[in-house]
PDB file of N, CA and C in Angstrom:
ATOM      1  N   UNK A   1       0.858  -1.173   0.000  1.00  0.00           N
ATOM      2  CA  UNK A   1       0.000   0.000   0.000  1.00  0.00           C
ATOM      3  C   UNK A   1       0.902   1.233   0.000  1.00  0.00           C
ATOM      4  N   UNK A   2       0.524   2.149  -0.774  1.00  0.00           N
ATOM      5  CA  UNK A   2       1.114   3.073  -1.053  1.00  0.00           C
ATOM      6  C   UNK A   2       0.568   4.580  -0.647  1.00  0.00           C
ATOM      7  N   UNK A   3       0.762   5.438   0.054  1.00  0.00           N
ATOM      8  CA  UNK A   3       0.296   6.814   0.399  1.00  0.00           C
ATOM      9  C   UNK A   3       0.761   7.834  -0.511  1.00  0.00           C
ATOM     10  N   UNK A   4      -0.423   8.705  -0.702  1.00  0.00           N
ATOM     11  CA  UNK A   4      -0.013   9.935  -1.491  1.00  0.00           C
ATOM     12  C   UNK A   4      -0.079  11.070  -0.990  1.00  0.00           C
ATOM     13  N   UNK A   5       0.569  12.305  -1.060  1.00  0.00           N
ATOM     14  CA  UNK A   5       0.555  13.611  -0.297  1.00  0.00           C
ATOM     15  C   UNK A   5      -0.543  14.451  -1.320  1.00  0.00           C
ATOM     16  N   UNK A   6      -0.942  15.396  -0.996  1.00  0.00           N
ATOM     17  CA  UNK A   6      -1.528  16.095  -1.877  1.00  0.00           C
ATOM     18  C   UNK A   6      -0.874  16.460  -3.075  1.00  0.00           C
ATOM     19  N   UNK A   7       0.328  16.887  -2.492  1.00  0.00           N
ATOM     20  CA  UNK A   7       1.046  17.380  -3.507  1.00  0.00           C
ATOM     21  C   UNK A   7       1.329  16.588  -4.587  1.00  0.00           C
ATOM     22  N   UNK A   8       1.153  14.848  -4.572  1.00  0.00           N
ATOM     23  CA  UNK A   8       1.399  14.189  -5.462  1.00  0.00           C
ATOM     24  C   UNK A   8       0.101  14.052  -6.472  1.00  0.00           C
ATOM     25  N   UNK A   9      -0.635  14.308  -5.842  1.00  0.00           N
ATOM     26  CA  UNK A   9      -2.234  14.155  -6.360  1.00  0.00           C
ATOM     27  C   UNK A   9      -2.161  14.292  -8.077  1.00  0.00           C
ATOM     28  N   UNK A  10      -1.638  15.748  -8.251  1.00  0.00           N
ATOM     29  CA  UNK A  10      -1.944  16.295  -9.611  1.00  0.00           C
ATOM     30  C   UNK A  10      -0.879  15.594 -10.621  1.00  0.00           C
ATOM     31  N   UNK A  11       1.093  15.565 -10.232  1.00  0.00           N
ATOM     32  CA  UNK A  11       1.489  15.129 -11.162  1.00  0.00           C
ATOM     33  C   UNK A  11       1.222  13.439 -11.499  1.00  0.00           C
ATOM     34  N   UNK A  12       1.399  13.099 -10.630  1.00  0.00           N
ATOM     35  CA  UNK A  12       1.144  11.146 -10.405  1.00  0.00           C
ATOM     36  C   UNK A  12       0.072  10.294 -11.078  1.00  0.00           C
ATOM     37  N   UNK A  13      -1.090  11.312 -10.279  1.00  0.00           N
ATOM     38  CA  UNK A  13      -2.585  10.681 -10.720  1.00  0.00           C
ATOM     39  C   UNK A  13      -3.311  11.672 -11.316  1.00  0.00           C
ATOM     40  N   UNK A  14      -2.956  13.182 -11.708  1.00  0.00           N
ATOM     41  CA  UNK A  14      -3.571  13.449 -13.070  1.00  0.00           C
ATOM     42  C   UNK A  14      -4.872  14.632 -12.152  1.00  0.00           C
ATOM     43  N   UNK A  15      -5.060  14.529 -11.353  1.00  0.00           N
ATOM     44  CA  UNK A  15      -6.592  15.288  -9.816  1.00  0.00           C
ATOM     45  C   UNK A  15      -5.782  16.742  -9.882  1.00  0.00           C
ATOM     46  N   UNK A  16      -7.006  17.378 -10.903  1.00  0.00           N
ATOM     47  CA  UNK A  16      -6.522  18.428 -10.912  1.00  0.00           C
ATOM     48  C   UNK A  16      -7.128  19.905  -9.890  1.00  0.00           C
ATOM     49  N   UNK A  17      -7.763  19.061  -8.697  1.00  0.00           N
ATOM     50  CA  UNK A  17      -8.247  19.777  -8.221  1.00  0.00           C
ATOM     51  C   UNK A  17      -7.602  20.779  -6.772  1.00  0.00           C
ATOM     52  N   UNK A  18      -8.088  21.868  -6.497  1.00  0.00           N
ATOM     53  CA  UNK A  18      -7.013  23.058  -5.608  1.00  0.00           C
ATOM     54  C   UNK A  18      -7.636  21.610  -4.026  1.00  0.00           C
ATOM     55  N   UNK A  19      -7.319  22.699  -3.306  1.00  0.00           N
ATOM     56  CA  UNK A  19      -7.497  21.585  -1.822  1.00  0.00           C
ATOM     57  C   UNK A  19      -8.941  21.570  -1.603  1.00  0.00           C
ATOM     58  N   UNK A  20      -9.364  23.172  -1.754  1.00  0.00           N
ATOM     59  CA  UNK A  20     -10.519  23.642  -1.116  1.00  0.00           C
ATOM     60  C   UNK A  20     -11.513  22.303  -2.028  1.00  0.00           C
ATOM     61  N   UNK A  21     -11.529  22.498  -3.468  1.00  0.00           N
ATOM     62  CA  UNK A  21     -12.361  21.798  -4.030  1.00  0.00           C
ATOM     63  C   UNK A  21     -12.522  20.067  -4.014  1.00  0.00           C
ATOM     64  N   UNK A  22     -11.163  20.185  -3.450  1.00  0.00           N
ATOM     65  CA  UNK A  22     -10.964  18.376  -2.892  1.00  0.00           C
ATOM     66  C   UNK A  22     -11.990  18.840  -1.539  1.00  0.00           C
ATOM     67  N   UNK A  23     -11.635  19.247  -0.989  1.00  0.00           N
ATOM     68  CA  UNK A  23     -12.184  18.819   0.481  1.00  0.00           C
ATOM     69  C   UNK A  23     -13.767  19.053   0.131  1.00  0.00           C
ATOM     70  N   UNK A  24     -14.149  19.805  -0.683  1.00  0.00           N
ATOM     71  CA  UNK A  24     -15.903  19.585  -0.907  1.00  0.00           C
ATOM     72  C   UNK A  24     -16.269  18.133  -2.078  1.00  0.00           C
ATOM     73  N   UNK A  25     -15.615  18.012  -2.472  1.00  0.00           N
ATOM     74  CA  UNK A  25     -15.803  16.533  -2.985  1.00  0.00           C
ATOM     75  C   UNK A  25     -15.750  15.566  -2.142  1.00  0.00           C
ATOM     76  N   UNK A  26     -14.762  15.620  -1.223  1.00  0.00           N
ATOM     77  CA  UNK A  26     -14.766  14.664   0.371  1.00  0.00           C
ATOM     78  C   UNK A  26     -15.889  14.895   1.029  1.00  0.00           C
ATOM     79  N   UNK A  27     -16.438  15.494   1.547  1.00  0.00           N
ATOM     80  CA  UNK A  27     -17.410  15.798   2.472  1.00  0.00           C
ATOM     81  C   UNK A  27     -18.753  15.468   1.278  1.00  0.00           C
ATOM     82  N   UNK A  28     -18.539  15.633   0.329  1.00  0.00           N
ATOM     83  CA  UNK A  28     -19.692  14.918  -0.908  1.00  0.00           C
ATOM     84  C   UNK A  28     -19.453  13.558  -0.790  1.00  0.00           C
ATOM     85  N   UNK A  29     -18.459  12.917  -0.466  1.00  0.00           N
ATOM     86  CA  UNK A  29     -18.557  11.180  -0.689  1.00  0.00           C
ATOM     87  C   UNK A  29     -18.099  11.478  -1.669  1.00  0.00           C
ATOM     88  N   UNK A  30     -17.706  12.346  -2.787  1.00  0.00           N
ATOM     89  CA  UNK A  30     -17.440  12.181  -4.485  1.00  0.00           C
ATOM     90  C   UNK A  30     -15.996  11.739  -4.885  1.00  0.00           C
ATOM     91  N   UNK A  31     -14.864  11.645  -3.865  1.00  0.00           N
ATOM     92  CA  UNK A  31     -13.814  11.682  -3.744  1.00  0.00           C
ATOM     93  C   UNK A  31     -12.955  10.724  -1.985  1.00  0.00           C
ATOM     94  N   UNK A  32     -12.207  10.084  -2.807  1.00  0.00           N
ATOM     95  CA  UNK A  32     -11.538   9.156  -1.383  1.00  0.00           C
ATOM     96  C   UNK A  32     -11.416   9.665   0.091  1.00  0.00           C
ATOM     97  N   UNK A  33     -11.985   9.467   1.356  1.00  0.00           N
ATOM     98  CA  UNK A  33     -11.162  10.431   2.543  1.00  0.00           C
ATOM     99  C   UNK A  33      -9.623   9.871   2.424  1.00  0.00           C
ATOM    100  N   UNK A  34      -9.250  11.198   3.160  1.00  0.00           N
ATOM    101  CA  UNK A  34      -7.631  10.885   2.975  1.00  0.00           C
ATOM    102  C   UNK A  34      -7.676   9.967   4.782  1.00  0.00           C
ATOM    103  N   UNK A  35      -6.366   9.502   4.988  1.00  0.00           N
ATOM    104  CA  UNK A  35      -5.930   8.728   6.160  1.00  0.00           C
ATOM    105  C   UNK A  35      -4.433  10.226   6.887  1.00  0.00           C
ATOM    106  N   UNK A  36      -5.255  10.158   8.561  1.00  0.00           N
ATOM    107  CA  UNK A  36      -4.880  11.114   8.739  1.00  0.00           C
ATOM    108  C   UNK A  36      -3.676  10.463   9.162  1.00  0.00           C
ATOM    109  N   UNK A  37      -2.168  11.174   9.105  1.00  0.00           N
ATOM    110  CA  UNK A  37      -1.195  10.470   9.106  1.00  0.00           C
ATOM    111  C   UNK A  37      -0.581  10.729  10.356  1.00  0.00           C
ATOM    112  N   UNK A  38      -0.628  11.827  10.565  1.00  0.00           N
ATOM    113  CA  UNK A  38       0.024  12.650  12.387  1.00  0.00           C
ATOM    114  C   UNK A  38      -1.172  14.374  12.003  1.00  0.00           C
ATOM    115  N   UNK A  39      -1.169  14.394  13.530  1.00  0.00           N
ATOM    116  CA  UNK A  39      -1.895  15.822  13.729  1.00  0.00           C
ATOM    117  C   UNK A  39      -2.275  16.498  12.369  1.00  0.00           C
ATOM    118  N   UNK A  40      -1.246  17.028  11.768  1.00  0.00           N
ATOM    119  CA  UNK A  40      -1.126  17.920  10.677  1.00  0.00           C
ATOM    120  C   UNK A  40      -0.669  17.178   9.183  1.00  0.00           C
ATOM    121  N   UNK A  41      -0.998  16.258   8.831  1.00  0.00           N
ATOM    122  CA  UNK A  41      -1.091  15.647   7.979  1.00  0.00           C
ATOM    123  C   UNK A  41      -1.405  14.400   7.235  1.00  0.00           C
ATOM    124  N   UNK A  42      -2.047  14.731   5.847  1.00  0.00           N
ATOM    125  CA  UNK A  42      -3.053  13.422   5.333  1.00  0.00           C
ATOM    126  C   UNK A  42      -2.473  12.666   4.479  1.00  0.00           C
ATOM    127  N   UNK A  43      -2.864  12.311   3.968  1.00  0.00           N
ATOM    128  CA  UNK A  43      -2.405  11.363   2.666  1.00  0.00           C
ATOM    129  C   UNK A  43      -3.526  10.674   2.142  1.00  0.00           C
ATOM    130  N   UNK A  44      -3.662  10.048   1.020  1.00  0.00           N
ATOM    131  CA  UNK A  44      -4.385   9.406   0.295  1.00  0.00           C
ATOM    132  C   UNK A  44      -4.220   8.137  -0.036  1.00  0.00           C
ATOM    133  N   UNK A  45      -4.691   6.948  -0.184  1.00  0.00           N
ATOM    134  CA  UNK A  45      -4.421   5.616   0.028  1.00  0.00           C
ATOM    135  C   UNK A  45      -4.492   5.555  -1.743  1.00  0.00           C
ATOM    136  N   UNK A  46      -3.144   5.449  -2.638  1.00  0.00           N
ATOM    137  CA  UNK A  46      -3.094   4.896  -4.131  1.00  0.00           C
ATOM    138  C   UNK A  46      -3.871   4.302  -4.187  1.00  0.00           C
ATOM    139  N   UNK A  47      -4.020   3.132  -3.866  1.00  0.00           N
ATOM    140  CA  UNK A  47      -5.168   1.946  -4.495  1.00  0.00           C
ATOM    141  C   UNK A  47      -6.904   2.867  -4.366  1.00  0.00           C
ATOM    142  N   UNK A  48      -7.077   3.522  -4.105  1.00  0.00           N
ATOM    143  CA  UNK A  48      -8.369   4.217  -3.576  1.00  0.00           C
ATOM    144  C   UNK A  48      -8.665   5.302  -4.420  1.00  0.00           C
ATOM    145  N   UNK A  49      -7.526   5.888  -4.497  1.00  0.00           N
ATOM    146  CA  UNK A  49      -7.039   7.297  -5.622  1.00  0.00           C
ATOM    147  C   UNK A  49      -7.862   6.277  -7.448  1.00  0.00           C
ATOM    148  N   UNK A  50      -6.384   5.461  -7.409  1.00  0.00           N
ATOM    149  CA  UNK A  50      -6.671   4.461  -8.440  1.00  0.00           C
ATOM    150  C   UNK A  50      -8.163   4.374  -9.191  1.00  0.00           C
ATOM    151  N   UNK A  51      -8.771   4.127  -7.794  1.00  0.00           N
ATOM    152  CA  UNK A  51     -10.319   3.009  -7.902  1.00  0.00           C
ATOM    153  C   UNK A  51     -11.525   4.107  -8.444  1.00  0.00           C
ATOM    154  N   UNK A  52     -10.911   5.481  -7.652  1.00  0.00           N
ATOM    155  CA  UNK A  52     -11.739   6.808  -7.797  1.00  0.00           C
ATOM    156  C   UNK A  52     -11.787   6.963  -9.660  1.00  0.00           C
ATOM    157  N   UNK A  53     -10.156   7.049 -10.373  1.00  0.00           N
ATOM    158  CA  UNK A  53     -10.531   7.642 -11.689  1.00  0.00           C
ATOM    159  C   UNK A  53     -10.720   6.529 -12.493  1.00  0.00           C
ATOM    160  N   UNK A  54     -10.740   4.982 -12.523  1.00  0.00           N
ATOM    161  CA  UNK A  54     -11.642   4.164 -13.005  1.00  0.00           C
ATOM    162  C   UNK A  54     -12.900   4.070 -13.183  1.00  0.00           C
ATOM    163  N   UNK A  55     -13.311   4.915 -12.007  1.00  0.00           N
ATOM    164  CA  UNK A  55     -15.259   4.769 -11.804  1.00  0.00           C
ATOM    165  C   UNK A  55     -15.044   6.222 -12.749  1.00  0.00           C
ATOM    166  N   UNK A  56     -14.260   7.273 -12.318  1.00  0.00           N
ATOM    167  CA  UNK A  56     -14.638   8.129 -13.535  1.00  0.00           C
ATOM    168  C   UNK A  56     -14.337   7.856 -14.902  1.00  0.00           C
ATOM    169  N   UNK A  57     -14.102   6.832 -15.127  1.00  0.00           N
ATOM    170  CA  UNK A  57     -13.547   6.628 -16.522  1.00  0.00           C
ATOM    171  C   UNK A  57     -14.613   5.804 -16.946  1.00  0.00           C
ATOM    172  N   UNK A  58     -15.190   4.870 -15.997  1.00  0.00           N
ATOM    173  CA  UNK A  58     -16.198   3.773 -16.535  1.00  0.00           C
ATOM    174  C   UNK A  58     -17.840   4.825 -16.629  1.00  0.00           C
ATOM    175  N   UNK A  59     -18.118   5.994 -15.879  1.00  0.00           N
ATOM    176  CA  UNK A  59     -18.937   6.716 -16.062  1.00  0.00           C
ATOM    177  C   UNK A  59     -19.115   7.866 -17.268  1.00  0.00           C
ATOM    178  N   UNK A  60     -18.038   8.116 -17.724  1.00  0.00           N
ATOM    179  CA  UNK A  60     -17.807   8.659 -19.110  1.00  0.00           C
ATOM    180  C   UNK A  60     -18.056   7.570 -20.320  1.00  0.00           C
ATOM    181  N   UNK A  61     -17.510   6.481 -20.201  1.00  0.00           N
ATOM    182  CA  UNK A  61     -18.143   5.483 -20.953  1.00  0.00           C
ATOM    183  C   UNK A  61     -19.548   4.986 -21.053  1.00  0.00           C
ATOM    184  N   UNK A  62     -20.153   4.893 -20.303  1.00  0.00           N
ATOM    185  CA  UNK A  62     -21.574   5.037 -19.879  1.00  0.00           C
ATOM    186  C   UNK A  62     -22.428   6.021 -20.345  1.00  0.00           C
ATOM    187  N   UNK A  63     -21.891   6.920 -20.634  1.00  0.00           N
ATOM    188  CA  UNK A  63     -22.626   8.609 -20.898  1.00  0.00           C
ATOM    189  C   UNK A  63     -23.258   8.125 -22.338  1.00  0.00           C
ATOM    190  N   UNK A  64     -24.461   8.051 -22.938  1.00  0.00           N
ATOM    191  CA  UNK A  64     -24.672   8.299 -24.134  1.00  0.00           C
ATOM    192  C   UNK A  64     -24.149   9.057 -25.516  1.00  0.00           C
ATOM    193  N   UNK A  65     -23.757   9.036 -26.262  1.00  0.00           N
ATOM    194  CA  UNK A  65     -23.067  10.058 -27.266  1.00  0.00           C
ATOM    195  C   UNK A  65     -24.034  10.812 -28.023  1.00  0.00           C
TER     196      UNK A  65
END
C-alpha cells in the first residue's frame, strides 16, 4: 500500500483539483477520505485514488453520445 501527499495528487494521478475543491468533494462522498497520518497531515491511500478515476472513466463510458 502506497500513500499519497496532496502534492502528489496532480502530477502522479492526473486530480486536478485546488485543496478547497478536494475537500468539498470529500465531504460529498465524491472523492476518497484521505488517512490522517500525524496531527497535521493526510495522505491518500493509491489503491483508492486508483479506484476513484476508473469509476470516472467507466462513467464517461456510460454517458450516451
Amino acid at each position: 500500500m502506497r500513500l499519497l501527499e496532496f502534492k502528489q495528487l496532480r502530477p502522479e494521478k492526473g486530480v486536478p483539483y485546488c485543496r478547497d475543491h478536494l475537500r468539498r468533494l470529500i465531504i460529498g462522498g465524491r472523492f476518497p477520505r484521505p488517512v490522517h497520518v500525524s496531527e497535521r497531515r493526510i495522505c491518500w491511500i493509491e489503491g483508492e485514488v486508483d479506484a476513484w478515476i476508473e469509476s470516472r472513466l467507466r462513467a464517461r463510458d456510460a454517458e450516451p453520445e
